[in-house]
Structure formats: C-alpha cells, structure tokens
Protein backbone atom coordinates (compact mmCIF):
# COMPACT_ATOMS: atom_id res chain seq x y z
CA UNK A 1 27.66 10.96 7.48
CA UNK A 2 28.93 8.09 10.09
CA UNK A 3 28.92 4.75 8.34
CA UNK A 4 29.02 1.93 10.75
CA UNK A 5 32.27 -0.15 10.86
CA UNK A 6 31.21 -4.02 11.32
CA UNK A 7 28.08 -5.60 10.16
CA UNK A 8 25.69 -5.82 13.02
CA UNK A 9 22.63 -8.74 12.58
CA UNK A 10 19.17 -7.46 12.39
CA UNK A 11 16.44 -9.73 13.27
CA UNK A 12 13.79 -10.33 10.89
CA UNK A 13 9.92 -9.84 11.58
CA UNK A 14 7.07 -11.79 10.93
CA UNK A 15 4.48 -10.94 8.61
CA UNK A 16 2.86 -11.47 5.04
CA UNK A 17 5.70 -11.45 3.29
CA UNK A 18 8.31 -14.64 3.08
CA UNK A 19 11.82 -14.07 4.46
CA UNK A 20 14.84 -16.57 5.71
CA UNK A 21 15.83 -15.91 8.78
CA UNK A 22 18.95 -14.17 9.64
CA UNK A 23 21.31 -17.48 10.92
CA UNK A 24 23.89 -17.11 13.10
CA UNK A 25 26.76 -16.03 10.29
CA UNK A 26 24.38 -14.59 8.28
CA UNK A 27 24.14 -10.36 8.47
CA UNK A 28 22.84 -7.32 6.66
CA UNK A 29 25.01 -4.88 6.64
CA UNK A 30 24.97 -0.92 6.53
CA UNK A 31 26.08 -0.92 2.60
CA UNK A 32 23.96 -3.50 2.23
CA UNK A 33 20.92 -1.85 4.07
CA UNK A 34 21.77 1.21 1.77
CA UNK A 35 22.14 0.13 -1.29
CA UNK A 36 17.94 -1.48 -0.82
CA UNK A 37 17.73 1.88 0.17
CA UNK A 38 18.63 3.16 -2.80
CA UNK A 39 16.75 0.30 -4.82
CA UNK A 40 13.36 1.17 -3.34
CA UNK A 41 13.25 5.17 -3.60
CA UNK A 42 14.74 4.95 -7.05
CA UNK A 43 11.62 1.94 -8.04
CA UNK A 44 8.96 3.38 -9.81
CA UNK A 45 7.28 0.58 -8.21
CA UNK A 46 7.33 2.27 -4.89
CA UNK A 47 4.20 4.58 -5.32
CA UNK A 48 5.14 6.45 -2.08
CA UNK A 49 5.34 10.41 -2.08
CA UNK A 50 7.89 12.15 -1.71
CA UNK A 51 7.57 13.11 1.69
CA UNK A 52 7.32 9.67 2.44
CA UNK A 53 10.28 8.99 0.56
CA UNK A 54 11.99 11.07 3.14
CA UNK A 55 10.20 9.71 5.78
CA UNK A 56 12.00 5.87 4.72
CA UNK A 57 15.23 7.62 4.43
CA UNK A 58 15.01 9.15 7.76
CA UNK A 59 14.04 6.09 9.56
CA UNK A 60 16.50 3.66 7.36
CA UNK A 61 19.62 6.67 8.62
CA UNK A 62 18.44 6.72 11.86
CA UNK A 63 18.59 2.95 12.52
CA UNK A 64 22.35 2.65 11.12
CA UNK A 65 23.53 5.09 12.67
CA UNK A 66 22.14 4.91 16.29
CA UNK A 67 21.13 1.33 16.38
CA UNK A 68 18.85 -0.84 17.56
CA UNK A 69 18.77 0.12 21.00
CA UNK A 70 17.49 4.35 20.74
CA UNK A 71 14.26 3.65 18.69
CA UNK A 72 13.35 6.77 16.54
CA UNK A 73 9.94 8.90 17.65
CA UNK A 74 7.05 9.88 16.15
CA UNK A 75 8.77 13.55 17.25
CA UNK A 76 11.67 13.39 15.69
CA UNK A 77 9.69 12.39 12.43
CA UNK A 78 7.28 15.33 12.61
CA UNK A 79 10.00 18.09 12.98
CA UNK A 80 12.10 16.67 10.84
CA UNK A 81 10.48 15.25 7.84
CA UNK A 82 7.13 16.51 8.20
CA UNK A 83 7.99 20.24 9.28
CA UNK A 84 5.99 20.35 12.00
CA UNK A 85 6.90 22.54 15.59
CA UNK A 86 9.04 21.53 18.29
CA UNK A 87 5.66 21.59 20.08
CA UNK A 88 4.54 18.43 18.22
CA UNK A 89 2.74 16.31 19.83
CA UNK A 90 1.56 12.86 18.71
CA UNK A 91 -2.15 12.34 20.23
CA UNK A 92 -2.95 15.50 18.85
CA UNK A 93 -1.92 15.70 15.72
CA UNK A 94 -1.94 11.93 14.08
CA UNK A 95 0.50 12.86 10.69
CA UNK A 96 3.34 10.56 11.13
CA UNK A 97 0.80 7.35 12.51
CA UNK A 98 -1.48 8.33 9.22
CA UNK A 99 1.93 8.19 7.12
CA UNK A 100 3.29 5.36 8.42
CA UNK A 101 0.52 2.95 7.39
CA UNK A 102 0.59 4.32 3.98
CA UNK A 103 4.42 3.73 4.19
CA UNK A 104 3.99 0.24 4.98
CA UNK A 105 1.70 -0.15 2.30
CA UNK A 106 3.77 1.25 -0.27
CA UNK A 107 6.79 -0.78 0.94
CA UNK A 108 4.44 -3.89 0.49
CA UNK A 109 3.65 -2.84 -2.55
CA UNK A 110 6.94 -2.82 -4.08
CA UNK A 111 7.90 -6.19 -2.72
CA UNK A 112 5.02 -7.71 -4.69
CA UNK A 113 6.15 -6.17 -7.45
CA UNK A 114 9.93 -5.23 -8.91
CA UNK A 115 11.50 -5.84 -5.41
CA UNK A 116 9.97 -9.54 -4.97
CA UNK A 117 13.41 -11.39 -5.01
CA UNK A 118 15.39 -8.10 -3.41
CA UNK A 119 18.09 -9.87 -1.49
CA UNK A 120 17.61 -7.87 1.31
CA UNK A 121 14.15 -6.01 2.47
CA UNK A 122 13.40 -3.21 4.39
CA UNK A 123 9.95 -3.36 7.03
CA UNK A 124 8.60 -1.02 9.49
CA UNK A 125 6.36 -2.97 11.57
CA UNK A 126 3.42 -1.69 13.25
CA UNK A 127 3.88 -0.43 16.80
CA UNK A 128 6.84 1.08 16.02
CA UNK A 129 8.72 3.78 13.50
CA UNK A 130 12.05 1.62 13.49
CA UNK A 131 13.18 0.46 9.86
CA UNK A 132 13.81 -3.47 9.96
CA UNK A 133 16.36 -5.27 7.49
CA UNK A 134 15.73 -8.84 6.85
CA UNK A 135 17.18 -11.14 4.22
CA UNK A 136 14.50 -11.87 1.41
CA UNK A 137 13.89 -15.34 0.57
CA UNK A 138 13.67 -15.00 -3.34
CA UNK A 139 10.49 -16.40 -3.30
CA UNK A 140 6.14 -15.22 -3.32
CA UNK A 141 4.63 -15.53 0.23
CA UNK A 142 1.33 -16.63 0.63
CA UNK A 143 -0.07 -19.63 -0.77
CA UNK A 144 -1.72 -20.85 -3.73
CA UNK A 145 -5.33 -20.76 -3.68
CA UNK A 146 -7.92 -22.47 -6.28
CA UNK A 147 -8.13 -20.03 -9.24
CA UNK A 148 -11.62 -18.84 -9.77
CA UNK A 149 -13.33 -20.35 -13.03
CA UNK A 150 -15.34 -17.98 -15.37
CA UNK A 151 -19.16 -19.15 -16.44
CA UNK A 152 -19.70 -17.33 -19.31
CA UNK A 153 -21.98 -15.37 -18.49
CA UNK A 154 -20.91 -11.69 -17.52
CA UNK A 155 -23.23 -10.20 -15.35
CA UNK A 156 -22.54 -13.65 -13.16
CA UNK A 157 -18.63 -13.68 -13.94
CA UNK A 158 -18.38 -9.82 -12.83
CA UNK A 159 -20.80 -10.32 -9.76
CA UNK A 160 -18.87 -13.14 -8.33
CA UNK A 161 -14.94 -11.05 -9.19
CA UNK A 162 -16.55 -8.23 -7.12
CA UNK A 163 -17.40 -10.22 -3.84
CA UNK A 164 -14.26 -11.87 -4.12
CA UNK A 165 -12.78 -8.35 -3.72
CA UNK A 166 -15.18 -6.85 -0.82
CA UNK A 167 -14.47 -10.29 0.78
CA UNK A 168 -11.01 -10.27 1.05
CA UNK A 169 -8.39 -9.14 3.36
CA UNK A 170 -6.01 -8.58 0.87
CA UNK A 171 -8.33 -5.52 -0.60
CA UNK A 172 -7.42 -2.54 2.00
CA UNK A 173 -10.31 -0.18 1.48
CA UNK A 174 -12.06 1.54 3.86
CA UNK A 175 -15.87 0.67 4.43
CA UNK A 176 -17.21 3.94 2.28
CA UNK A 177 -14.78 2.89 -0.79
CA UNK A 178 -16.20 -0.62 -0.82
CA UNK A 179 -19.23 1.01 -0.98
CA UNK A 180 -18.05 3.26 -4.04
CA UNK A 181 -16.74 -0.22 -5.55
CA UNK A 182 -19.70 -2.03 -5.09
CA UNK A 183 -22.05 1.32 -6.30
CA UNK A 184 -20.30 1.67 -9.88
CA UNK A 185 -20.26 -2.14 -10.47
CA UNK A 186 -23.69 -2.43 -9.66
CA UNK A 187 -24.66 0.92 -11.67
CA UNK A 188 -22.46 -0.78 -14.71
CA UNK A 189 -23.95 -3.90 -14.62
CA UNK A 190 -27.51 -2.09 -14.59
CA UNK A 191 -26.88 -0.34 -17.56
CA UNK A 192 -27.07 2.77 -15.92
CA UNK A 193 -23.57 4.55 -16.35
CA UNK A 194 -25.05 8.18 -16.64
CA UNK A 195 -25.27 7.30 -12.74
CA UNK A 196 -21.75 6.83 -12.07
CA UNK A 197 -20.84 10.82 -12.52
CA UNK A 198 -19.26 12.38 -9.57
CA UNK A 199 -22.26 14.14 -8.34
CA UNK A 200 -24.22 10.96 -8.32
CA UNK A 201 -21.27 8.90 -6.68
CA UNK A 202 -20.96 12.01 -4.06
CA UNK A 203 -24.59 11.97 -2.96
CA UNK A 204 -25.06 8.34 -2.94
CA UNK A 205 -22.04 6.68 -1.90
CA UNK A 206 -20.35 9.88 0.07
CA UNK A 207 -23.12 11.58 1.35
CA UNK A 208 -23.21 14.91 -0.40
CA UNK A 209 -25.69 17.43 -0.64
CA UNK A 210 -27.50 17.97 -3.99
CA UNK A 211 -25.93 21.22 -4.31
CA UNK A 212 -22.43 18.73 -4.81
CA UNK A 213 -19.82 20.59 -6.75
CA UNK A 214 -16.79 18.41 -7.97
CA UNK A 215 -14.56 21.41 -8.93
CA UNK A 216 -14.71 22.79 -5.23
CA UNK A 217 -15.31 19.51 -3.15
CA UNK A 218 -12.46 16.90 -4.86
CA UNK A 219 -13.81 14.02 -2.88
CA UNK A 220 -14.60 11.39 -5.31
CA UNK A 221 -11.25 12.36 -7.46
CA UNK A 222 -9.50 11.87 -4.31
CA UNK A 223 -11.47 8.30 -2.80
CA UNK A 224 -11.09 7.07 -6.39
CA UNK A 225 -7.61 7.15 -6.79
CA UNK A 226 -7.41 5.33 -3.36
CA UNK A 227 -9.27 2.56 -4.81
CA UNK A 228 -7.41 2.70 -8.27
CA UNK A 229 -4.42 1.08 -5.68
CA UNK A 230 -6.37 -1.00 -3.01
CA UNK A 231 -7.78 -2.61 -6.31
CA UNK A 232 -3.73 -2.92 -7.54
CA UNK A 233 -3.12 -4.19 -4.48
CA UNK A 234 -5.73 -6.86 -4.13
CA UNK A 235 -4.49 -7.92 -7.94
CA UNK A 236 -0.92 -8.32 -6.45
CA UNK A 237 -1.71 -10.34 -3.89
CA UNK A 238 -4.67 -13.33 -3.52
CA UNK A 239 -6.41 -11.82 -6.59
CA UNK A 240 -3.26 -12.63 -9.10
CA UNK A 241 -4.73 -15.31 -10.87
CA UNK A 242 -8.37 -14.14 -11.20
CA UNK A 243 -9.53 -14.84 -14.53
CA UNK A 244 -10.84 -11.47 -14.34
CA UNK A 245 -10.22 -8.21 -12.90
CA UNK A 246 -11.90 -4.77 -12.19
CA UNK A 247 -10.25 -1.69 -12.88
CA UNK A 248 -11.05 2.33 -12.84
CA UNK A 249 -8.92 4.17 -15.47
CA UNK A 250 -7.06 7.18 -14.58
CA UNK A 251 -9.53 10.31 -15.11
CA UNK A 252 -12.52 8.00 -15.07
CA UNK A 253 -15.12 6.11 -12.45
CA UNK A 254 -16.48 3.66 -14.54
CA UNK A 255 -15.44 0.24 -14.40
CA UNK A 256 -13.78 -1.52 -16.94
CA UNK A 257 -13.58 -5.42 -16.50
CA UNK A 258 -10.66 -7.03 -17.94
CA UNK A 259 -10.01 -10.85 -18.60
CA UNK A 260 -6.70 -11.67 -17.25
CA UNK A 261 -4.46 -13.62 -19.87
C-alpha cells in the first residue's frame, strides 16, 4: 500500500458538527487520517455494517492515496465494495446513494457519542463520495436549548416528549415511522397495548392486508429497528436533556418511557 510522504492540508466542511479550522500550519496527515480510521471501525459506537465499514475504508484509501483532485465514483464503489457489475450504473440502481446517507448517519452518530473529542474527524459530505479530514474541536456543537420541565402528570408529560420528537429535525424518520411512533404512543397511552402487535401496527400504520403475516412479511421488525436509532439519535442530539425519553426495547414495539436522571 502507497503511504503518502508529506502531510497535505485538508479543508474542513461545514455542517452540524463543531470543528476548528485547519490554519495555515495546521495539517492532518495520512497516519493521522488512519489511525481515526482505525478508531471509528474498531468503535462499537459506529453502528455501521459491515459493508459499510468497507465502504469508509474504501473512500478514506482512496482519498490518501490519489488525492484531492480524482474524486472517487459512485462506480468504483459499486464494483468494488458493493459487488456489483462493471455494467453498474448509478440512476438505475441507487445502492451506493442509499448507503451513503446511512454512512453519514452512522459517522454522525459516533461523533456524538465515543468519538466527540476525536482529534481528528472523518466526513463525507453530501454531493459527493470523497472522505473529508478535519481537525475536531474537542467540544459539543449545537447549542443549548431550554430543558423541557415535567408536570406531573404522565399522559401530559409523555404527550408533550412525543411532539417534541415528531417536531424536530434532529429525529430522522421517515413520514410512515413517525406515524408508527406516534400510533404505539397513542395506543399506550390509551390503554390499549393488545393493539400494538405487529399485525395491528402492519395494517394500521403500514398498510397491510388483514391476511398480514409477520413471519413472511418482516416489515414492522425491520421499520422498528429503524426507529430504535432515529429515536437514539434524536436523544444524542437536541433531545439530551429531556427529562424524559421514549424508547422501544429490542424484540418489542411497545413503548417504554423513561425519566432521564
């Protein structure tokens, strides 16, 4: 593997998460941009797959090695991560754009977490496929909001935490899992959790027939478990200091609603 001789500078970007700029002395390195490398695959806070793994490798190599100036394509990606045919073609088959996003969310994800004050920090911003180094300020972006104050009463209390979720921009679900958010809150809160079973959650929220069959049609195991992280998400980001929280266990769909210490 070619390792690049001298330190070349690599402009930060802009975007929701706080950086220093790179100064005129200041660089990232190749051993530097490595070794994040090798802190973010090796982070169990870095909920990517494993094909995405490879897909962050791939673009972090390709960037070192041939610079700045011979920006990797969505081609290259599909034959050689994803196994797809030299034939590939990216307006008809979507993979890497699809992967990408996730891959950007995962990378956010980390630096929230475990790689928060990372001195260096690895982006891929949108337009693009090229990996970006910037120097991490040490420091949470964003800033601090009012924290939410609790009433007492639950049905109130819970009511309120869920359209602070739906409402805000920091919760990434799709329109038809806000839906599934706002359906087993509603259902809990009701008194009515016979109603949150797949079948029910398929038919109402999804759009299933009646003749809905979770062991063949894995649709609400699947949106769920999307949700389970655009809910971790929101609670890493603007909803950090909500006095309380919603959650879905693992291998269930009914909400639990924890007070956050």
């Amino acid at each position: 593997m070619q390792v690049l001789e001298q330190p070349r500078k690599l402009k930060p970007v802009s975007g929701s998460l706080s950086y220093d700029r790179v100064g005129a002395g200041d660089v990232v390195t190749s051993d530097e941009a490595r070794a994040e490398l090798a802190r973010v695959i090796g982070s169990p806070d870095f909920p990517a797959t494993p094909r995405n793994r490879r897909f962050l490798s791939f673009v972090v190599e390709h960037g070192l090695l041939k610079g700045g100036n011979n920006p990797v394509k969505a081609k290259e990606i599909a034959v050689k991560v994803f196994g797809r045919a030299e034939n590939f073609h990216p307006t008809v088959d979507a993979i890497v754009r699809i992967e990408a996003s996730k891959l950007r969310r995962d990378l956010e994800t980390y630096y929230l977490k475990s790689g928060k004050r990372n001195p260096v920090r690895i982006e891929i911003p949108r337009g693009g496929y090229d990996a970006v180094f910037v120097r991490g300020s040490g420091e949470d972006a964003g800033e601090m909001s009012a924290v939410p104050v609790l009433t007492g009463n639950h049905v109130e209390d819970v009511s309120a935490e869920l359209h602070r979720v739906l409402e805000s921009r920091d919760f990434p679900a799709t329109e038809r899992n806000r839906k599934f958010l706002a359906y087993i809150v509603q259902r809990e809160l009701d008194g009515a959790p016979q109603e949150i079973s797949p079948k029910h959650v398929a038919t109402r929220v999804f759009g299933r027939r009646p003749t809905f069959d979770p062991v063949t049609d894995p649709i609400v195991r699947i949106e769920a478990g999307r949700l389970r992280r655009d809910l971790e998400f929101y609670y890493l980001k603007s909803g950090s200091r909500n006095p309380l929280r919603i959650t879905i266990p693992k291998g269930a769909y009914r909400p639990v609603f924890v007070t956050n210490p």
